[in-house]
C-alpha atoms as a PDB file:
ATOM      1  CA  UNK A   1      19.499 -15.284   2.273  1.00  0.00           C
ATOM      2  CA  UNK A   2      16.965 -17.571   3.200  1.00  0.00           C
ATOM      3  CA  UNK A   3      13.452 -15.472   3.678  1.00  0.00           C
ATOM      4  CA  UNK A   4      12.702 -14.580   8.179  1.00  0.00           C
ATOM      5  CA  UNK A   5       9.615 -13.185   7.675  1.00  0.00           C
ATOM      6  CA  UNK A   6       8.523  -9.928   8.270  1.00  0.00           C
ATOM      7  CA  UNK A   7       9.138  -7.251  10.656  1.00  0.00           C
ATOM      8  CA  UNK A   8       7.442  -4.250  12.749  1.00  0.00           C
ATOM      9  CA  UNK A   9      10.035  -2.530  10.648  1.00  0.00           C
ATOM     10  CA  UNK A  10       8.619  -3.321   7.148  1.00  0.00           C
ATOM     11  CA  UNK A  11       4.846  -2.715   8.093  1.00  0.00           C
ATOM     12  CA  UNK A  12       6.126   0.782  10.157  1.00  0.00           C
ATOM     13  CA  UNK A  13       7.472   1.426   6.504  1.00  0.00           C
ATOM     14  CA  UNK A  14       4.220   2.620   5.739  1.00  0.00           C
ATOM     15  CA  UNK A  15       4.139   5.431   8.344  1.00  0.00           C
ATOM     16  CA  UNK A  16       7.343   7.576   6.997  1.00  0.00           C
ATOM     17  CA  UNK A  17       6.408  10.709   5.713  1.00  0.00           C
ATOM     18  CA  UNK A  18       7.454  11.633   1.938  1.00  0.00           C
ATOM     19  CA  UNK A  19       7.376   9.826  -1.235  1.00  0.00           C
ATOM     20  CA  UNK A  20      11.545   9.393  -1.811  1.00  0.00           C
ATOM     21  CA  UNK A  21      11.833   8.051   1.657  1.00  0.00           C
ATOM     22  CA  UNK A  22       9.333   5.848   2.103  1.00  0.00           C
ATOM     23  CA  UNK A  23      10.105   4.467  -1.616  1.00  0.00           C
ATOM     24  CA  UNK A  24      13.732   3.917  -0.326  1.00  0.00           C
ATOM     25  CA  UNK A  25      12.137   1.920   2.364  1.00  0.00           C
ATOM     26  CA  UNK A  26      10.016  -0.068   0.597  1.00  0.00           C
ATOM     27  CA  UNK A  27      13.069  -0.600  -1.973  1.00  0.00           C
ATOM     28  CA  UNK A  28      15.419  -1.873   0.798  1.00  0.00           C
ATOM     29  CA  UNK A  29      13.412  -3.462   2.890  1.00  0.00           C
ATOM     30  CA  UNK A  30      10.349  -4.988   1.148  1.00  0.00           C
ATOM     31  CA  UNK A  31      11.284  -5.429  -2.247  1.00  0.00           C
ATOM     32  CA  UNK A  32      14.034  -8.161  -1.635  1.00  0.00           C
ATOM     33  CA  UNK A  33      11.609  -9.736   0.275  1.00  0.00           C
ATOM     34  CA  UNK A  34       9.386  -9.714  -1.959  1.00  0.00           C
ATOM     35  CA  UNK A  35      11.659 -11.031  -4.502  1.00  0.00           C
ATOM     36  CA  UNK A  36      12.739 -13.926  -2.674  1.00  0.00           C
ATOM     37  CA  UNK A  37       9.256 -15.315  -1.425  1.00  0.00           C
ATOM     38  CA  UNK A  38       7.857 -14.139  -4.990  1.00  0.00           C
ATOM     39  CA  UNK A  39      10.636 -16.435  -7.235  1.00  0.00           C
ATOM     40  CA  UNK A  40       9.589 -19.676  -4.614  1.00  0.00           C
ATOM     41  CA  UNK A  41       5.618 -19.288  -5.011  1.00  0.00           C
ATOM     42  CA  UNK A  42       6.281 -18.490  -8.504  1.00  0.00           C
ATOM     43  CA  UNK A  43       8.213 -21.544  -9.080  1.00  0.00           C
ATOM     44  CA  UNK A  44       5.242 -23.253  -6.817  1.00  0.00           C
ATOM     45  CA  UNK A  45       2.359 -21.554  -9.291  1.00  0.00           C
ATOM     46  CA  UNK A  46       3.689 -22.504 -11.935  1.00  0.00           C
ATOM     47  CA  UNK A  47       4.212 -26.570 -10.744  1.00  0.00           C
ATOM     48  CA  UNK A  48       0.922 -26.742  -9.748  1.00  0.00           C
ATOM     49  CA  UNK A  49      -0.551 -25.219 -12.901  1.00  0.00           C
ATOM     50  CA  UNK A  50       1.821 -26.636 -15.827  1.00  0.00           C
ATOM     51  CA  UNK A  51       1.808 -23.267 -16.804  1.00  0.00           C
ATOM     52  CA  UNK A  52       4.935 -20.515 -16.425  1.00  0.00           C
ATOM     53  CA  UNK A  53       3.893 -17.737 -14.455  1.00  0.00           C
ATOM     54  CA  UNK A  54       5.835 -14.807 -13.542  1.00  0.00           C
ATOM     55  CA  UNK A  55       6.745 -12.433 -11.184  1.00  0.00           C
ATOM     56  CA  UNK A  56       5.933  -8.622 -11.069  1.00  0.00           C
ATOM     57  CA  UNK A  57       6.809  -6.467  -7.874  1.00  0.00           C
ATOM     58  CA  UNK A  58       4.835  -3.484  -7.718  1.00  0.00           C
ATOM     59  CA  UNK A  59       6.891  -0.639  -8.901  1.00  0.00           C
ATOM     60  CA  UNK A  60       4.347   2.980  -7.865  1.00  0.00           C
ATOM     61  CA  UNK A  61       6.201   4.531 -10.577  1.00  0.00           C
ATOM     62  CA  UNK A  62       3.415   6.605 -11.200  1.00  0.00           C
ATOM     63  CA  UNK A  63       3.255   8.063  -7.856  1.00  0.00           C
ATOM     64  CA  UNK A  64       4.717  11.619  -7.843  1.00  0.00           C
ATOM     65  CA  UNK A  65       3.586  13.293  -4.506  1.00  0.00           C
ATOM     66  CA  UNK A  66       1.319  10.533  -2.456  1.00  0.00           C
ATOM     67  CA  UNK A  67       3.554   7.730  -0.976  1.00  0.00           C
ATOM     68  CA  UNK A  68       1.817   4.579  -1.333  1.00  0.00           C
ATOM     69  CA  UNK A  69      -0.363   3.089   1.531  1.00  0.00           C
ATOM     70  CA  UNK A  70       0.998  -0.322   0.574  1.00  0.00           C
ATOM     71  CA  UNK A  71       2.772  -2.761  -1.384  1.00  0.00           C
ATOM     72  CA  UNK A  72       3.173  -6.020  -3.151  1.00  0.00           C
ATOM     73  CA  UNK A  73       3.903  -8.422  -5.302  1.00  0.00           C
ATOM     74  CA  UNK A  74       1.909 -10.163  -7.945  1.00  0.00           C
ATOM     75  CA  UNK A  75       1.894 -13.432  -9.843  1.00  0.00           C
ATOM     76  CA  UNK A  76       0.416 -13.731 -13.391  1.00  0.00           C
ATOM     77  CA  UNK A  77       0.717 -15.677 -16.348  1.00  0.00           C
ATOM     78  CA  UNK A  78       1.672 -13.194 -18.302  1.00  0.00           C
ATOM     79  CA  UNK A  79       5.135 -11.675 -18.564  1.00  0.00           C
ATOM     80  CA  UNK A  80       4.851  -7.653 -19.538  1.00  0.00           C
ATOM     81  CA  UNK A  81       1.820  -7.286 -16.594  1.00  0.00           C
ATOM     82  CA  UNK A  82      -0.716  -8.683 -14.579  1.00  0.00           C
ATOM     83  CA  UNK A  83      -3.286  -6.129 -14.140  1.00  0.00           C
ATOM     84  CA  UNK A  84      -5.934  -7.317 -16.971  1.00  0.00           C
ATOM     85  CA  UNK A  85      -5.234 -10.893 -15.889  1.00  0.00           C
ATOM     86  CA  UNK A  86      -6.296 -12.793 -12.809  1.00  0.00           C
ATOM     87  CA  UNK A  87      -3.681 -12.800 -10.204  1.00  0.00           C
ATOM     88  CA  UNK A  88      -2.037 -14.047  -7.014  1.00  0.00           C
ATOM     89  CA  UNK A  89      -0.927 -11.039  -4.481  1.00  0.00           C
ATOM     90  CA  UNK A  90       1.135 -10.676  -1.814  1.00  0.00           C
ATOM     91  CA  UNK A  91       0.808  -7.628  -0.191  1.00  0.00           C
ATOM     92  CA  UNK A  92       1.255  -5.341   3.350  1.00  0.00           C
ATOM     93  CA  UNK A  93      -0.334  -2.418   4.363  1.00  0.00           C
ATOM     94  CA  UNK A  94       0.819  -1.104   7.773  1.00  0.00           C
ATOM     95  CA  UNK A  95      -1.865  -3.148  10.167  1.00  0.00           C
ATOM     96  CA  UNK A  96      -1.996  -6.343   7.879  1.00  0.00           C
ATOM     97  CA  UNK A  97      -0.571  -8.441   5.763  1.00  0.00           C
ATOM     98  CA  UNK A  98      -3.017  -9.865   2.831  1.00  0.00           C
ATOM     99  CA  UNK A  99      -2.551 -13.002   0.403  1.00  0.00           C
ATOM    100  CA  UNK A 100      -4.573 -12.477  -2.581  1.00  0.00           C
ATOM    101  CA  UNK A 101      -6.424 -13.896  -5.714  1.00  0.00           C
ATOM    102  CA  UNK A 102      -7.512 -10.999  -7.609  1.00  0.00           C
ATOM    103  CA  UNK A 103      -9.457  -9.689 -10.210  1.00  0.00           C
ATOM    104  CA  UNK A 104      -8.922  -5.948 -10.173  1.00  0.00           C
ATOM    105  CA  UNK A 105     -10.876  -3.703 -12.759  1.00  0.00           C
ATOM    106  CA  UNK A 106      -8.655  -3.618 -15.652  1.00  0.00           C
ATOM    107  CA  UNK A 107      -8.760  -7.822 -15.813  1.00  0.00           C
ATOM    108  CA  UNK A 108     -10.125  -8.654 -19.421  1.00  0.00           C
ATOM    109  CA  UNK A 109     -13.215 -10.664 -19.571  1.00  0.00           C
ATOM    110  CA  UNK A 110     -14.420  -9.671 -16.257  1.00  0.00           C
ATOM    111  CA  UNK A 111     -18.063 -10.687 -16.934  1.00  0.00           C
ATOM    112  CA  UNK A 112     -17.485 -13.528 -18.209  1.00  0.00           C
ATOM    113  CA  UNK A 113     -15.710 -14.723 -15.150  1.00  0.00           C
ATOM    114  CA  UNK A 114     -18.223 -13.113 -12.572  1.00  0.00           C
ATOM    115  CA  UNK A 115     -20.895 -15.080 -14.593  1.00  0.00           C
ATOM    116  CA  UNK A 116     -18.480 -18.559 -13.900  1.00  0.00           C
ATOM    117  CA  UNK A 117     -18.291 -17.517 -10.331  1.00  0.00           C
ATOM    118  CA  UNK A 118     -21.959 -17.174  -9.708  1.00  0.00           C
ATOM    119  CA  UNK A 119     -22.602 -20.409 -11.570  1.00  0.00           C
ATOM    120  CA  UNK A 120     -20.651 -22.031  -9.358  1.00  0.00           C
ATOM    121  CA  UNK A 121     -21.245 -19.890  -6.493  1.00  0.00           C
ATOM    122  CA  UNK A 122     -21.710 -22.938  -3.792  1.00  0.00           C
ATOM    123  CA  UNK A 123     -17.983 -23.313  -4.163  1.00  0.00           C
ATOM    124  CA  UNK A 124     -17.164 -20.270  -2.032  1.00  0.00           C
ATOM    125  CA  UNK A 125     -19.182 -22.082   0.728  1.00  0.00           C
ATOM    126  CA  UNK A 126     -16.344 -24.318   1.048  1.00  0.00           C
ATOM    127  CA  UNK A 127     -13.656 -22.185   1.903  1.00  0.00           C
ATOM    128  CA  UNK A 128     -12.087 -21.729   5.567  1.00  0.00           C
ATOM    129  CA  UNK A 129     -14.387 -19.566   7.309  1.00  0.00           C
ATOM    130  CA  UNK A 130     -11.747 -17.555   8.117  1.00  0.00           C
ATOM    131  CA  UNK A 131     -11.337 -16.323   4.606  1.00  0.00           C
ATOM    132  CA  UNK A 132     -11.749 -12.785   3.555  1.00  0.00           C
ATOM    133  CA  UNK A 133     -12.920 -10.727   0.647  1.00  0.00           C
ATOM    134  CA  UNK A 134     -12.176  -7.147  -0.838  1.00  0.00           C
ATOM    135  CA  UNK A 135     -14.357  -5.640  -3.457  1.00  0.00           C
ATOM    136  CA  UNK A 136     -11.723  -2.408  -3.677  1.00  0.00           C
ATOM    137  CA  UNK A 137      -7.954  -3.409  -3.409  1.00  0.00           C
ATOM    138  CA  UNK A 138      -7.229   0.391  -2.683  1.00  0.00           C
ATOM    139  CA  UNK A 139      -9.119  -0.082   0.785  1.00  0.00           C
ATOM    140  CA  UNK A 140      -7.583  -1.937   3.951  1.00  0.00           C
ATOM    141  CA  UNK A 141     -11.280  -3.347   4.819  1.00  0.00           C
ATOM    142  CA  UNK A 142     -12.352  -7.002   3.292  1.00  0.00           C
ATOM    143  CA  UNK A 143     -15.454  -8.921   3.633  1.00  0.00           C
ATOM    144  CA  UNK A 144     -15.766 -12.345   6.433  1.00  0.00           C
ATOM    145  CA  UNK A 145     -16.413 -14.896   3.440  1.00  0.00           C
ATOM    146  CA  UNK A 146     -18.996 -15.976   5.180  1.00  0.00           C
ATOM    147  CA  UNK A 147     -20.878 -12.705   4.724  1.00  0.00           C
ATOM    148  CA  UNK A 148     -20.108 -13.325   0.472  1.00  0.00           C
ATOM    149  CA  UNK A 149     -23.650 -12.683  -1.744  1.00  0.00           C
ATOM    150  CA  UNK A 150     -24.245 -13.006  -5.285  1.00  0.00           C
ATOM    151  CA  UNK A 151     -24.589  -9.121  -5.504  1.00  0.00           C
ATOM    152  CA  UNK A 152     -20.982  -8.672  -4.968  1.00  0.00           C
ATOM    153  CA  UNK A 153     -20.082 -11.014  -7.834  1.00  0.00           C
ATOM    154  CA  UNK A 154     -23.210  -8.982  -9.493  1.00  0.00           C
ATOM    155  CA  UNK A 155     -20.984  -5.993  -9.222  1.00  0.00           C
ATOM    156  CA  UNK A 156     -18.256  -7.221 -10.911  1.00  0.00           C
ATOM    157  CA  UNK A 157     -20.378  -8.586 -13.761  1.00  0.00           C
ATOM    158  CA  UNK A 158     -21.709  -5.208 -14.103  1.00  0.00           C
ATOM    159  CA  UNK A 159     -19.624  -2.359 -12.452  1.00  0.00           C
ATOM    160  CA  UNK A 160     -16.846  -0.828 -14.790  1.00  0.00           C
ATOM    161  CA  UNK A 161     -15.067  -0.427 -11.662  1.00  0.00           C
ATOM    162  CA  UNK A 162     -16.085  -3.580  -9.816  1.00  0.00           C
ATOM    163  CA  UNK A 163     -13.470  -5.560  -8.245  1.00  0.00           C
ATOM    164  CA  UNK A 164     -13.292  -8.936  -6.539  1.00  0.00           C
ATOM    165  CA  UNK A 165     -10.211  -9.978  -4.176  1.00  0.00           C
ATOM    166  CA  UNK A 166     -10.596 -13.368  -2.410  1.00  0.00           C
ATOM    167  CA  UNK A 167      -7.857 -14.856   0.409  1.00  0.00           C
ATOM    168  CA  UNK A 168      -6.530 -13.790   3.605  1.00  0.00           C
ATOM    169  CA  UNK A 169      -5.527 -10.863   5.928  1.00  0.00           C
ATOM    170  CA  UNK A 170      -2.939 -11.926   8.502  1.00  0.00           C
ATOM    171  CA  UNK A 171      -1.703  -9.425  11.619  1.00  0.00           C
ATOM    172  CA  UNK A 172       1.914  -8.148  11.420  1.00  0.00           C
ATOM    173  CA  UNK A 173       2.277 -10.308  14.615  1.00  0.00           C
ATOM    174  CA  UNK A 174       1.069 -13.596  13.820  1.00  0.00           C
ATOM    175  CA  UNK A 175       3.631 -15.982  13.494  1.00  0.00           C
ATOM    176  CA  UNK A 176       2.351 -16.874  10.106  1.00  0.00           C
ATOM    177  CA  UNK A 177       3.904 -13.429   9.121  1.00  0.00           C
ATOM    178  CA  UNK A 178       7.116 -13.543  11.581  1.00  0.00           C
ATOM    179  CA  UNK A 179       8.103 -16.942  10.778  1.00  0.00           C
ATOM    180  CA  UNK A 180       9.592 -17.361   7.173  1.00  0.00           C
ATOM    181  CA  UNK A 181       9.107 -21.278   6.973  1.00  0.00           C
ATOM    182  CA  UNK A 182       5.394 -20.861   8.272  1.00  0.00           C
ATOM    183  CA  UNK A 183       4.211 -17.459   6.010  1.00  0.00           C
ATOM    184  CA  UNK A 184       5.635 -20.045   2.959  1.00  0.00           C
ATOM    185  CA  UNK A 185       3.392 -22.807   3.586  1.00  0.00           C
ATOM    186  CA  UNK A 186       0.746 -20.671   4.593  1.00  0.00           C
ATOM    187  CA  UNK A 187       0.353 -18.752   1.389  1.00  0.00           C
ATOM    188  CA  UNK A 188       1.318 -22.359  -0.608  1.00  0.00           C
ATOM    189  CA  UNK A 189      -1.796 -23.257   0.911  1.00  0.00           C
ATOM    190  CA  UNK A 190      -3.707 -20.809   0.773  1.00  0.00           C
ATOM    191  CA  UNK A 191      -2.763 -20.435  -3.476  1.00  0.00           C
ATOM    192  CA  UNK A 192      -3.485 -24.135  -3.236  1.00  0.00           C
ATOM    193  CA  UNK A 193      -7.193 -23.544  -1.955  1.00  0.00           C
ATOM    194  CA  UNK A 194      -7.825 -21.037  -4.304  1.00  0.00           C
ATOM    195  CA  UNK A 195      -6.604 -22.662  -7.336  1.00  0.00           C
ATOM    196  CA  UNK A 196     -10.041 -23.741  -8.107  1.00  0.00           C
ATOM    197  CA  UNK A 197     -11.380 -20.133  -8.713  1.00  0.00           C
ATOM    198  CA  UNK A 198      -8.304 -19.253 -10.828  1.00  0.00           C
ATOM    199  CA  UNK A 199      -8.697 -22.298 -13.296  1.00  0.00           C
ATOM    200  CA  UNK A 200     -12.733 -21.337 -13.215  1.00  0.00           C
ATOM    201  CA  UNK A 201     -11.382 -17.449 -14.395  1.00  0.00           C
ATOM    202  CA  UNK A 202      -8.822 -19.339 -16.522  1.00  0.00           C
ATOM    203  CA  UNK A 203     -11.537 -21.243 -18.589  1.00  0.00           C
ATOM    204  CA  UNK A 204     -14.289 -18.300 -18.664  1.00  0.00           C
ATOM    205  CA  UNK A 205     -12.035 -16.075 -20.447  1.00  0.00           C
END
């Protein structure tokens, strides 16, 4: 099976009612997705890095009544988890689609990387204005880039809870999502791009 992108069908996933059915949905529909774009950018990750990385594909086991608003899979150098170390995610919700480096609030030496970040703070100035950022990767909304300020970094320095997600949100009908070959090289690229930031994380820990 060679990966077609995605489908109305997968982000409509997100409006079935119950927790068993839209889990079967995710499961059959999603999920091998997931797995097959998540083994090639793995494999990609880990090239670019000379460093194994590995593949986790979120499981909501804890979920026992609320289905789950979205989905995804994650990329992390570390083999049991990835949620104490930075990440790469890939990841729908039902209006969007979002590519991810992330430092969630469980990631281990979260000052010390905010402090990295805002020492080198002019580097986010260089990104593709059409970049976004989340500060909460429970919430659909994200930040323009351009509109990034030290006090969000600040946060994350300082907040228990502070969180700082950095990539792209793509619409389930942009061709970037509907075409296999292009959503590949887009999130290549856009992995590629942020590989700065993750080697700045990387080295701060």
């Amino acid at each position: 099976m060679t990966f077609q992108g995605f489908t109305s069908e997968d982000f409509n996933t997100f409006h079935i009612d119950g927790l068993e059915e839209r889990m079967e949905a995710i499961q059959t529909r999603i999920q091998p997705k997931f797995k097959e774009i998540g083994s090639e950018i793995t494999d990609y990750l880990s090239a670019q890095l000379g460093n194994e990385l590995y593949l986790h594909i979120a499981k909501h086991a804890r979920r026992t009544v609320n289905p789950p608003n979205d989905t995804w899979l994650a990329i992390a150098d570390n083999k049991r988890g990835y949620k104490k170390h930075p990440h790469f995610q890939i990841g729908l919700f039902d209006d969007h689609l979002f590519i991810w480096l992330a430092f969630i609030y469980e990631t281990d030496h979260k000052t010390e990387i905010a402090k990295s970040f805002l020492s080198n703070f002019e580097k986010f100035n260089e990104l593709p204005n059409n970049y976004v950022v989340s500060l909460d990767h429970m919430k659909k909304d994200a930040l323009p880039i351009t509109k990034l300020e030290t006090g969000h970094l600040e946060r994350l320095r300082d907040v228990k809870k502070g969180e700082f997600l950095i990539g792209q949100h793509l619409k389930p009908n942009d061709e970037r999502v509907t075409d296999g070959e292009k959503f590949i090289s887009e999130v290549k690229q856009t992995f590629k791009t942020l590989l700065p930031f993750y080697r700045l994380a990387l080295q701060a820990k």
